[in-house]
N, C-alpha and C. Protein backbone atom coordinates (compact mmCIF):
# COMPACT_ATOMS: atom_id res chain seq x y z
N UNK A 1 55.14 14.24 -23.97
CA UNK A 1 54.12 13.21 -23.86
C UNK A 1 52.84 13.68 -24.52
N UNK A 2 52.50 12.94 -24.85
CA UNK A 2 51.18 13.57 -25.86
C UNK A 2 50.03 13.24 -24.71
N UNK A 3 48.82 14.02 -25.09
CA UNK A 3 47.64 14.11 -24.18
C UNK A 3 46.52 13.49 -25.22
N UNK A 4 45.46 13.52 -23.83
CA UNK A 4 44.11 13.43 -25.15
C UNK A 4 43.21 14.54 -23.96
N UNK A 5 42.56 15.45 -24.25
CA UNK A 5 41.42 16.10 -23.58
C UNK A 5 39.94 15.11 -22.90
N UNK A 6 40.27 15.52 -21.86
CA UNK A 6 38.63 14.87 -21.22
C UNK A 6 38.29 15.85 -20.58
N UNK A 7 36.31 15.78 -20.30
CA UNK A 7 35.74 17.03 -20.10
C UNK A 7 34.43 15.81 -18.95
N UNK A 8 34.45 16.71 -17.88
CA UNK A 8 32.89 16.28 -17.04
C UNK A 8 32.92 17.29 -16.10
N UNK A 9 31.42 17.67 -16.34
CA UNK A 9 30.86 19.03 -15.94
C UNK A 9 31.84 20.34 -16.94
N UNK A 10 32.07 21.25 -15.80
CA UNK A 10 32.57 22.12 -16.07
C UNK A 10 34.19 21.32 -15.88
N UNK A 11 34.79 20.80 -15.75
CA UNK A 11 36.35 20.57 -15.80
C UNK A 11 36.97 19.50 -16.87
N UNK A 12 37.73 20.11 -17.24
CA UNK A 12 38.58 19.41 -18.49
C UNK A 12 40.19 19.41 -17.97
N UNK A 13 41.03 17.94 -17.96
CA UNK A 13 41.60 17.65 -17.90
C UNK A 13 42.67 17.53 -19.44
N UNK A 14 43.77 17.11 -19.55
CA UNK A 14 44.83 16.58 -20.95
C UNK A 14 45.44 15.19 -20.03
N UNK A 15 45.03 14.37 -20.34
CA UNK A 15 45.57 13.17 -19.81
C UNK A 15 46.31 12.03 -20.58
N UNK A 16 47.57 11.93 -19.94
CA UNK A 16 48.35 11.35 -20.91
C UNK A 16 47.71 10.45 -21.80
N UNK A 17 48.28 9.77 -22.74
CA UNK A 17 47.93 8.65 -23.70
C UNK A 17 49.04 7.45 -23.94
N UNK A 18 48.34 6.46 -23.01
CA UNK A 18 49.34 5.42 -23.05
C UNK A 18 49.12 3.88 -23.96
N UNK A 19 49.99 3.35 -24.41
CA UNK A 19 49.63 2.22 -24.86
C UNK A 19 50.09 0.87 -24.50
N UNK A 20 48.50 0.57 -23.51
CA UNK A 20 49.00 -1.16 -22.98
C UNK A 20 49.04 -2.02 -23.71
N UNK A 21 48.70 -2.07 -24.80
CA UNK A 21 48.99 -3.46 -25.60
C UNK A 21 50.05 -2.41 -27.30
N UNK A 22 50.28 -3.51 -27.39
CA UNK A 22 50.90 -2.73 -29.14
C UNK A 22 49.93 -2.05 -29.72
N UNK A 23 50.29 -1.33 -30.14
CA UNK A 23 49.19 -1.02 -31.20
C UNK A 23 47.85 -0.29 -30.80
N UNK A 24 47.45 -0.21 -29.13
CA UNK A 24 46.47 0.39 -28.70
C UNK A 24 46.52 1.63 -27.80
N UNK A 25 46.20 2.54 -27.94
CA UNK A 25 46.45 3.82 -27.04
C UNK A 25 45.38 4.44 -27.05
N UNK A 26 45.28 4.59 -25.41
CA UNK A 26 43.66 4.72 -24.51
C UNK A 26 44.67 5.96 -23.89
N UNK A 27 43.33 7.55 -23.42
CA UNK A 27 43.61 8.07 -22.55
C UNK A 27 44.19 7.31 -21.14
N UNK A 28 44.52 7.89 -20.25
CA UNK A 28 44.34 7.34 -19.08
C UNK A 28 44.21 8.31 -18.12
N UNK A 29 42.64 7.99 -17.23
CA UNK A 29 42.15 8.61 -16.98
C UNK A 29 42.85 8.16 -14.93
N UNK A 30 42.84 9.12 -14.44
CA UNK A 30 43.85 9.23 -13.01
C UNK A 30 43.13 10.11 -11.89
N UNK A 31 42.06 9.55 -11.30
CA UNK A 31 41.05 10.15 -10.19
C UNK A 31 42.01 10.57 -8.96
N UNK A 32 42.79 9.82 -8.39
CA UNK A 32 43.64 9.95 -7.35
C UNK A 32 44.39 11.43 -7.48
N UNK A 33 44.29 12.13 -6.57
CA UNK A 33 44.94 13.52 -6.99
C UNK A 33 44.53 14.39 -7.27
N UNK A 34 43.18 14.16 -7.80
CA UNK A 34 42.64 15.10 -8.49
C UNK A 34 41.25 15.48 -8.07
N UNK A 35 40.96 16.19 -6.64
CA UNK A 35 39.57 16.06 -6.40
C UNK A 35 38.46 17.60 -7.10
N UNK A 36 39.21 18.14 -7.59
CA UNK A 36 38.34 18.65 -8.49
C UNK A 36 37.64 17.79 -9.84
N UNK A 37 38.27 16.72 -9.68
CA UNK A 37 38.04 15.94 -11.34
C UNK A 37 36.86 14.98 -10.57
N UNK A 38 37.27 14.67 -9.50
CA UNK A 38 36.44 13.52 -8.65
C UNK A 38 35.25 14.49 -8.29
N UNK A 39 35.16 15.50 -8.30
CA UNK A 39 33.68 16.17 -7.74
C UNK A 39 32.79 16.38 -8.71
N UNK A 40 33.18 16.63 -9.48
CA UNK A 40 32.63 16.77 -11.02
C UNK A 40 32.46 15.77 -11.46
N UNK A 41 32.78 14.38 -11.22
CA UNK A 41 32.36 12.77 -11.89
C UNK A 41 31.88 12.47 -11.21
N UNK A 42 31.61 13.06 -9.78
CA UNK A 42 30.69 12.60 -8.70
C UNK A 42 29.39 12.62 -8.76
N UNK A 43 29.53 14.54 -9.23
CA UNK A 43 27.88 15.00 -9.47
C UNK A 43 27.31 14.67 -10.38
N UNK A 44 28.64 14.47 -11.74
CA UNK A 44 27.84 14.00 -12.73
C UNK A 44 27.10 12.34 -12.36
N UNK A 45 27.83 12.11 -11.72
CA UNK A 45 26.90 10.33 -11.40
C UNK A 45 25.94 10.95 -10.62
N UNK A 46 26.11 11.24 -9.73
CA UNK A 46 24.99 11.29 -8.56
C UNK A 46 23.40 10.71 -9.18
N UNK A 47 23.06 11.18 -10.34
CA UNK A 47 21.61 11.47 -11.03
C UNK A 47 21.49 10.35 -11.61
N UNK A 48 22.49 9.03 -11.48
CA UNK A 48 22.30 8.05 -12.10
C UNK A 48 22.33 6.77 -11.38
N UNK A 49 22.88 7.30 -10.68
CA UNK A 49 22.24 5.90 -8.91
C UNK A 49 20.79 5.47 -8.61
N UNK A 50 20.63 4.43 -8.98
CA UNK A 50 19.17 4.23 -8.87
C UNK A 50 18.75 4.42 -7.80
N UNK A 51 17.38 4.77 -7.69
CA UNK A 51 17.08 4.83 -6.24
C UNK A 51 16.85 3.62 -5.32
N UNK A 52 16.53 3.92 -4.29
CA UNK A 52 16.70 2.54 -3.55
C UNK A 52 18.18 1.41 -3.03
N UNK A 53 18.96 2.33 -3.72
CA UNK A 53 20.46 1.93 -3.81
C UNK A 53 20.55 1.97 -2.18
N UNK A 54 21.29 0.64 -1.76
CA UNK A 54 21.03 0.84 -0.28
C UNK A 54 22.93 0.68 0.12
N UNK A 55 24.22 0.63 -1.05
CA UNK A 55 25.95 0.58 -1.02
C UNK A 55 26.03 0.09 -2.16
N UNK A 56 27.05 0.92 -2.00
CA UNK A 56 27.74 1.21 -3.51
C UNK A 56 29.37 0.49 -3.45
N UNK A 57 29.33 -0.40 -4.35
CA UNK A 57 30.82 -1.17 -4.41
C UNK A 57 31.40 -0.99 -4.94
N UNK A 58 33.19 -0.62 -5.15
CA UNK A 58 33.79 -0.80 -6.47
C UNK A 58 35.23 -1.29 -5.68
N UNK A 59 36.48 -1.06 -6.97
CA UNK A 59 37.54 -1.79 -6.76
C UNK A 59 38.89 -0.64 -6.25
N UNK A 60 39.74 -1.38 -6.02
CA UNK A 60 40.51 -0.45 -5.87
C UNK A 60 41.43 -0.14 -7.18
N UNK A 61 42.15 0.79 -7.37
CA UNK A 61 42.05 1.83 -6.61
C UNK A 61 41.59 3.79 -7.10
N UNK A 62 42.09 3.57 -8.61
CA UNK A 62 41.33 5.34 -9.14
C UNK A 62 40.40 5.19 -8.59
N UNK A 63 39.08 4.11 -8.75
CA UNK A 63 37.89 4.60 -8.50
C UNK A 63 37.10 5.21 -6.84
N UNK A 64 38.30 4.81 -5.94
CA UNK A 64 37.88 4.94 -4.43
C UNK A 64 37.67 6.52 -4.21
N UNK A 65 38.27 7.11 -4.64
CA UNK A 65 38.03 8.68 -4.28
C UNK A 65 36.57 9.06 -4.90
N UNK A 66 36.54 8.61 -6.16
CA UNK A 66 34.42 8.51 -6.71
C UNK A 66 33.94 8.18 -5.78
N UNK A 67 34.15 6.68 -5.26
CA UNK A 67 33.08 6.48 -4.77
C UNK A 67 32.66 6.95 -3.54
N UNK A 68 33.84 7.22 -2.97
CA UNK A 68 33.87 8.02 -1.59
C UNK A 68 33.03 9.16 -1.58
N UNK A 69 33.38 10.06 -2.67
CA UNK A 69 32.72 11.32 -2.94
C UNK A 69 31.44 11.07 -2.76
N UNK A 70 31.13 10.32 -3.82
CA UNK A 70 29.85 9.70 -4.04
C UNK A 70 29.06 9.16 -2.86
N UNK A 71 29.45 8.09 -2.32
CA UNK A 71 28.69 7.90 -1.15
C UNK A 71 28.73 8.81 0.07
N UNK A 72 29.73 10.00 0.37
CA UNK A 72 29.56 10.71 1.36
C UNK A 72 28.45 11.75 0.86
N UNK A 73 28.43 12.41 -0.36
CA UNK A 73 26.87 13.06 -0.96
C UNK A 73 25.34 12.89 -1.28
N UNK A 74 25.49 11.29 -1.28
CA UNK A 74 24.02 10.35 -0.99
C UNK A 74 24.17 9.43 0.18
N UNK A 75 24.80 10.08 1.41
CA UNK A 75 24.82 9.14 2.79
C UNK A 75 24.97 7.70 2.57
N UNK A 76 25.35 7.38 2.08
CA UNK A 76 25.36 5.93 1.56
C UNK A 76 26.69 5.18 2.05
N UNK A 77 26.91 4.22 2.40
CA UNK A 77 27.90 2.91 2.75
C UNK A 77 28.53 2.64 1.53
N UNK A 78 29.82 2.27 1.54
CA UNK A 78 30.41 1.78 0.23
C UNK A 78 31.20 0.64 0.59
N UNK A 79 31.57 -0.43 0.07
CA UNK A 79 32.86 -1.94 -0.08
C UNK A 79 33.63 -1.34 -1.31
N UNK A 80 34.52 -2.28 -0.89
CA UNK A 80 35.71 -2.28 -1.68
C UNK A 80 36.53 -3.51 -1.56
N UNK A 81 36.60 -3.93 -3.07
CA UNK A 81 37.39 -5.00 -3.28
C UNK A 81 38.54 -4.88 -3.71
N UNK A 82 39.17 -5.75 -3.23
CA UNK A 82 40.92 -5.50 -3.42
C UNK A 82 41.43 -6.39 -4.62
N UNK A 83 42.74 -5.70 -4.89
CA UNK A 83 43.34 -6.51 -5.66
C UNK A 83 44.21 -6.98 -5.48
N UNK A 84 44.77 -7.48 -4.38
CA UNK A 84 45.37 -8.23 -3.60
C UNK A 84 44.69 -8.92 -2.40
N UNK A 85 45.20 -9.68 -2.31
CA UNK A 85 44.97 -10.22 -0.60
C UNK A 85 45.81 -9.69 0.47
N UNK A 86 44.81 -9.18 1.63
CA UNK A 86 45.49 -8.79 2.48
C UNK A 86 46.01 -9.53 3.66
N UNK A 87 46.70 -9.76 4.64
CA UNK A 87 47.17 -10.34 6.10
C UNK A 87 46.15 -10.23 6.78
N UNK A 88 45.33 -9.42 6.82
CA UNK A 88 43.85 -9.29 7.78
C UNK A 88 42.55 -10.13 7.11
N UNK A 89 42.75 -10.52 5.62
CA UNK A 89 41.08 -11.10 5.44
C UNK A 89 40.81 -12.47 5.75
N UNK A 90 39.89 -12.42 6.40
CA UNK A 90 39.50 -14.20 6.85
C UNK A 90 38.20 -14.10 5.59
N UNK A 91 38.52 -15.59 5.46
CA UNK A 91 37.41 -16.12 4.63
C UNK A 91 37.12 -15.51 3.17
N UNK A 92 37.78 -14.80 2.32
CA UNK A 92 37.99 -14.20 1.59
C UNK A 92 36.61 -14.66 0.17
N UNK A 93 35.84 -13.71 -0.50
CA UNK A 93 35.11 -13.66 -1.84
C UNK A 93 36.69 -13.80 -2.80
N UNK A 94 36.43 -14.43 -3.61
CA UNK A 94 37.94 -15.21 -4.23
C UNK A 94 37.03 -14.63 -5.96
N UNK A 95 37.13 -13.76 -6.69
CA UNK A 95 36.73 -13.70 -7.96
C UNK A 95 38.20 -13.24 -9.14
N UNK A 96 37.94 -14.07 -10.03
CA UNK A 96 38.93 -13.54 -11.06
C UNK A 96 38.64 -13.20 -12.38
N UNK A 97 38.86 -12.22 -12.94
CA UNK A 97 39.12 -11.07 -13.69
C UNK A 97 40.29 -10.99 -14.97
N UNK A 98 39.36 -11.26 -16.05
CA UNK A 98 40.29 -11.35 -17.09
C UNK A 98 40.04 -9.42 -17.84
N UNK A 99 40.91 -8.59 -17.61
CA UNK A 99 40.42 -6.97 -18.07
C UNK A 99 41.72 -6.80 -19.83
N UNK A 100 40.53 -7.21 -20.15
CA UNK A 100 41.10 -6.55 -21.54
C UNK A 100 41.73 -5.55 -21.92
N UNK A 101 41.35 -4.17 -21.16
CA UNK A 101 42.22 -3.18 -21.38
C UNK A 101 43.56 -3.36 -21.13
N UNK A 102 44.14 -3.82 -19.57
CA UNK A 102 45.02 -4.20 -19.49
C UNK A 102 46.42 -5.40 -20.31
N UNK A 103 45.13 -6.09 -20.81
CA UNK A 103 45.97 -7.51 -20.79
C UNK A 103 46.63 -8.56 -20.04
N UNK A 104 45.53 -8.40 -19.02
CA UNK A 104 46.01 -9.18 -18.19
C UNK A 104 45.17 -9.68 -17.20
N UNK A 105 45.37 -10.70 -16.53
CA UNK A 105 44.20 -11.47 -15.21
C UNK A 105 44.77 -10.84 -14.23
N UNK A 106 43.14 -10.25 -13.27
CA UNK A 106 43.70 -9.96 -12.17
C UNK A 106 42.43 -11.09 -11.51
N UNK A 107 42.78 -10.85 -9.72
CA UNK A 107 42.13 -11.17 -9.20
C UNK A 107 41.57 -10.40 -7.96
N UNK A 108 40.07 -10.29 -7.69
CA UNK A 108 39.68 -9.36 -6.68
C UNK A 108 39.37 -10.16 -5.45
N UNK A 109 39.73 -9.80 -4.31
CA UNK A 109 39.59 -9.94 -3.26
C UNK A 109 38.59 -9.05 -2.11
N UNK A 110 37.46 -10.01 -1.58
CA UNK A 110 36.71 -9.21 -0.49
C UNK A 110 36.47 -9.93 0.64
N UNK A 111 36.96 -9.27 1.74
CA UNK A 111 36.89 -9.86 2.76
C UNK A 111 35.83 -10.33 3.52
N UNK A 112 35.38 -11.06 4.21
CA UNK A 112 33.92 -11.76 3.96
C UNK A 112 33.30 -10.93 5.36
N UNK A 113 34.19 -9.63 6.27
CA UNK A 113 33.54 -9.31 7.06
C UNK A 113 32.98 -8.22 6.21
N UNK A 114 33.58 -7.50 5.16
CA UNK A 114 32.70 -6.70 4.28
C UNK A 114 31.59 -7.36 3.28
N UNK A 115 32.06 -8.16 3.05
CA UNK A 115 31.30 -8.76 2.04
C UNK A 115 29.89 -9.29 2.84
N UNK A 116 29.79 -9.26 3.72
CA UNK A 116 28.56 -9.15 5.24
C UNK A 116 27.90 -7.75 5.03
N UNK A 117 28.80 -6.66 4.44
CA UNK A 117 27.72 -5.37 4.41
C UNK A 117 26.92 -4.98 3.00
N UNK A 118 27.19 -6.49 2.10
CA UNK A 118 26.04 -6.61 1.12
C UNK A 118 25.44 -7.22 0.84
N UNK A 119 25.26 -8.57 2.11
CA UNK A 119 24.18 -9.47 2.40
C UNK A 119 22.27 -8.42 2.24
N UNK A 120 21.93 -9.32 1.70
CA UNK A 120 20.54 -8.27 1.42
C UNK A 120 20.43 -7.03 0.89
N UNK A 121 21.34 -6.30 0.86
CA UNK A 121 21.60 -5.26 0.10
C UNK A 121 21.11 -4.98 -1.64
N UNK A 122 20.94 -3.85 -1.53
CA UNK A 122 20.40 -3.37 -2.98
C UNK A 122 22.05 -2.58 -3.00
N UNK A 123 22.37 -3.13 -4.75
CA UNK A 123 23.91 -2.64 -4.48
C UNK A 123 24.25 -1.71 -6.06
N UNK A 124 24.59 -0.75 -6.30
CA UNK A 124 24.91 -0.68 -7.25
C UNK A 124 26.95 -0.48 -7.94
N UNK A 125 27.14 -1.00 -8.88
CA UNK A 125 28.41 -0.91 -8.59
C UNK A 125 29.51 0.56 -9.49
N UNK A 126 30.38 1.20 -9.15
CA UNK A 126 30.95 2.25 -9.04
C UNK A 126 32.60 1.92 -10.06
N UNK A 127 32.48 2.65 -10.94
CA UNK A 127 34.11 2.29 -11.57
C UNK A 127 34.31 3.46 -12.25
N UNK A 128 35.39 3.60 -12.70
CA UNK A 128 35.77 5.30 -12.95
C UNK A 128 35.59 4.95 -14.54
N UNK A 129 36.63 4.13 -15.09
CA UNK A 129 36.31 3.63 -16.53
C UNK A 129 35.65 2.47 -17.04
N UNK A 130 34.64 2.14 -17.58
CA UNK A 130 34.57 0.55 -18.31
C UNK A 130 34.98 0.56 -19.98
N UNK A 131 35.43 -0.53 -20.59
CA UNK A 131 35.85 -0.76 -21.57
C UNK A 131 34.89 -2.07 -21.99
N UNK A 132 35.92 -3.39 -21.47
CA UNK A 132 34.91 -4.73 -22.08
C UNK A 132 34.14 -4.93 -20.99
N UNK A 133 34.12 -4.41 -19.51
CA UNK A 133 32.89 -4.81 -18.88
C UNK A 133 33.49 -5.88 -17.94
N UNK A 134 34.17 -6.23 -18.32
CA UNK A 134 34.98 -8.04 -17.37
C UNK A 134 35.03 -7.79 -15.92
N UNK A 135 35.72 -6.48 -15.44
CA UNK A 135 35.68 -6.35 -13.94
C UNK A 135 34.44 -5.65 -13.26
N UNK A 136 33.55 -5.21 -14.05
CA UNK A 136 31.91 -5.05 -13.61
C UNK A 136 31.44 -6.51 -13.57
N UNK A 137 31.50 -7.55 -14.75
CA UNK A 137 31.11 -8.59 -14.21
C UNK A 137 31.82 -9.35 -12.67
N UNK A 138 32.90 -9.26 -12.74
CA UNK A 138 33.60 -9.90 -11.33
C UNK A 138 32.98 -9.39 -10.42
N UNK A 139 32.60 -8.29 -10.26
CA UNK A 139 31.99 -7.46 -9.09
C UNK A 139 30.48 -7.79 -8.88
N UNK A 140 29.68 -7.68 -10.17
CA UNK A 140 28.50 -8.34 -9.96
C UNK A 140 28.52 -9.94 -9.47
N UNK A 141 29.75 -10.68 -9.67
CA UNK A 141 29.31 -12.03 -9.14
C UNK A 141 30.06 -12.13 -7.90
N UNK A 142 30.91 -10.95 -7.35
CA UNK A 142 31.00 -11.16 -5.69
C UNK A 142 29.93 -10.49 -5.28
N UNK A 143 29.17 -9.35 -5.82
CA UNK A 143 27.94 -9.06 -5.10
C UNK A 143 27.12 -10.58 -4.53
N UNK A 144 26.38 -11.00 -6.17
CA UNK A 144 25.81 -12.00 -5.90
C UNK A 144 26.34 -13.05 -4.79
N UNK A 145 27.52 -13.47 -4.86
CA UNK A 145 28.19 -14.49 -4.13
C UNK A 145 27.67 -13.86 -2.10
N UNK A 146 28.36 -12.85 -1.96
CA UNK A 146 27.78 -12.29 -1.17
C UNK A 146 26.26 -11.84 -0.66
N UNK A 147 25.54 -12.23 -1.64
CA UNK A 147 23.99 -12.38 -0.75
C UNK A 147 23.38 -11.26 -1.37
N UNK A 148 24.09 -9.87 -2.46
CA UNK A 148 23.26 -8.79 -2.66
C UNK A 148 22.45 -8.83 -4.04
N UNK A 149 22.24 -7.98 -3.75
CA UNK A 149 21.61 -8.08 -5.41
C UNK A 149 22.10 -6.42 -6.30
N UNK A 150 22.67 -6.16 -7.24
CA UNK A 150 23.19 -5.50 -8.08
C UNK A 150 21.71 -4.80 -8.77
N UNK A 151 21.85 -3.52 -8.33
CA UNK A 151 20.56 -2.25 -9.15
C UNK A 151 20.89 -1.65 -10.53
N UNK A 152 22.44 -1.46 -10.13
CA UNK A 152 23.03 -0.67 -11.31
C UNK A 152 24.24 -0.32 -11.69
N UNK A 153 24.90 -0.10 -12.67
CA UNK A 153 26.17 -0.09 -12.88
C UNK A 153 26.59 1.41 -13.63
N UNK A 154 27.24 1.94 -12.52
CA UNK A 154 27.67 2.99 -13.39
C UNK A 154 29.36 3.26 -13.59
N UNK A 155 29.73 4.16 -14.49
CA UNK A 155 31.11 4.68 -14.31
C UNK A 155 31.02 5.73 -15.25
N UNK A 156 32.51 7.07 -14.98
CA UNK A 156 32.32 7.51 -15.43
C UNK A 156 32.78 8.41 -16.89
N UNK A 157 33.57 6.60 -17.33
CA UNK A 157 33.87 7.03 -18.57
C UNK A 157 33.56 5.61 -19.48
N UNK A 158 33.08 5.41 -20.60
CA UNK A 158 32.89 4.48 -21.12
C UNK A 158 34.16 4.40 -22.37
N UNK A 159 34.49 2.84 -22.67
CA UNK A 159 35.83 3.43 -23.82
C UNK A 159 35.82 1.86 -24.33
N UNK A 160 35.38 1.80 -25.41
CA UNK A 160 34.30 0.86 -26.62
C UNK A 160 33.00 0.49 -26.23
N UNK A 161 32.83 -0.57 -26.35
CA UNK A 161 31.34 -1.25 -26.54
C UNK A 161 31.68 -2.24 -25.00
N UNK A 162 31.25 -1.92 -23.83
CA UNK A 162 30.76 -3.07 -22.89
C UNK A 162 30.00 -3.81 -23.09
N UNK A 163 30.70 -4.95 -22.39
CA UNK A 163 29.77 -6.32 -22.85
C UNK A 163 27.89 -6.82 -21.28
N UNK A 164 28.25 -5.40 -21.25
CA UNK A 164 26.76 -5.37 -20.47
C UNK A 164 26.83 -3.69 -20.29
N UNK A 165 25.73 -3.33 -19.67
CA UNK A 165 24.85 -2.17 -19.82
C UNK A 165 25.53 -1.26 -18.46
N UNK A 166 26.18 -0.60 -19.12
CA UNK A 166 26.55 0.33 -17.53
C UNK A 166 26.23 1.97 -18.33
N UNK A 167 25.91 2.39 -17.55
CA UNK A 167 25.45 4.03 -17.04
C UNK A 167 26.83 4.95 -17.22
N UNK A 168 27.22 5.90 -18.20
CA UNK A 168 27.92 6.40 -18.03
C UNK A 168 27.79 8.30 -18.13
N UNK A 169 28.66 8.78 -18.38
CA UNK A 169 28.80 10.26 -18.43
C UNK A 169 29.72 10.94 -19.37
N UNK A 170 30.76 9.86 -20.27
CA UNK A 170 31.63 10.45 -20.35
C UNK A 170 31.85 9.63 -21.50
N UNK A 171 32.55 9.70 -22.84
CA UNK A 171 33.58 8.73 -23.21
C UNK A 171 35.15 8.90 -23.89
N UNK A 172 35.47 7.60 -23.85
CA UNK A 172 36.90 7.77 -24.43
C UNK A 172 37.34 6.86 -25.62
N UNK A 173 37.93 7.42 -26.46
CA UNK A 173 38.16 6.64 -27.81
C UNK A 173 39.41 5.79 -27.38
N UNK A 174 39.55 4.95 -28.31
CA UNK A 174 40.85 3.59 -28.13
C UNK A 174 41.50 4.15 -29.69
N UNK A 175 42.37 4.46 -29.49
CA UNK A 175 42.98 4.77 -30.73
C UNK A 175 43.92 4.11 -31.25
């Protein structure tokens, strides 16, 4: 299997290289498993959370071990939106998600007793990779939908041109 090298902080990974569409082959970058890789994308974010950040949101699922990290090192609260619907959510934030990298529509799901812990909230949102930006927007408009207001967007690998402004640390070529 062929690799491509990624590096944050001091740790460097070889992470496979897969191709979701014809013709396109992106690292793929795999937080789960790996909490030396997650401590090191942690710290490297840490310095880029705006201040005043009062929870930090992202999706499931690479990115939950970040953000976890992340919010257990700046005391901070975190949500999480699903990508499924679960048997337990009443009243559900209903947003859908066209992600280019993939090729495909998803749809995120937040349950509206979480989606209560970013009423008034200063929120910034948390993703391991962005590419076109599509599921940072979904997230900024269940923030909004939910009552918060969005500070900042980070992740911590960028891989082309996002179609809005997120904060990163890291990048990855589309080959």
């Amino acid at each position: 299997m062929e690799t491509y090298p990624i590096t944050i902080g001091s740790v460097t990974r070889h992470v496979p290289l897969i191709e979701p569409l014809p013709g396109r082959r992106i690292p793929l970058v795999e937080f789960l498993g790996d909490p030396e890789l997650v401590r090191a994308a942690a710290q490297a974010l840490k310095p880029l959370v705006p201040a005043g950040t009062e929870v930090l949101f992202t999706t499931e699922t690479s990115p939950i071990p970040l953000t976890h990290v992340l919010a257990e090192e700046m005391g901070l609260p975190y949500v999480v939106a699903r990508r499924r619907r679960r048997p337990y959510m009443e009243d559900p934030i209903i947003q859908e998600v066209q992600t280019l990298t993939l090729g495909v529509g998803e749809v995120l799901w937040l349950d509206r007793r979480f989606a209560e812990k970013l009423l008034n909230q200063k929120v910034t949102l948390i993703s391991d990779v962005v590419s076109s930006g599509e599921t940072m927007k979904a997230m900024e408009r269940m923030v909004l939908r939910a009552g918060g207001r969005v500070v900042g967007r980070i992740a911590a690998f960028r891989q082309g041109t996002p179609a809005l402004e997120v904060l990163t640390v890291a990048e990855l070529p589309v080959l």
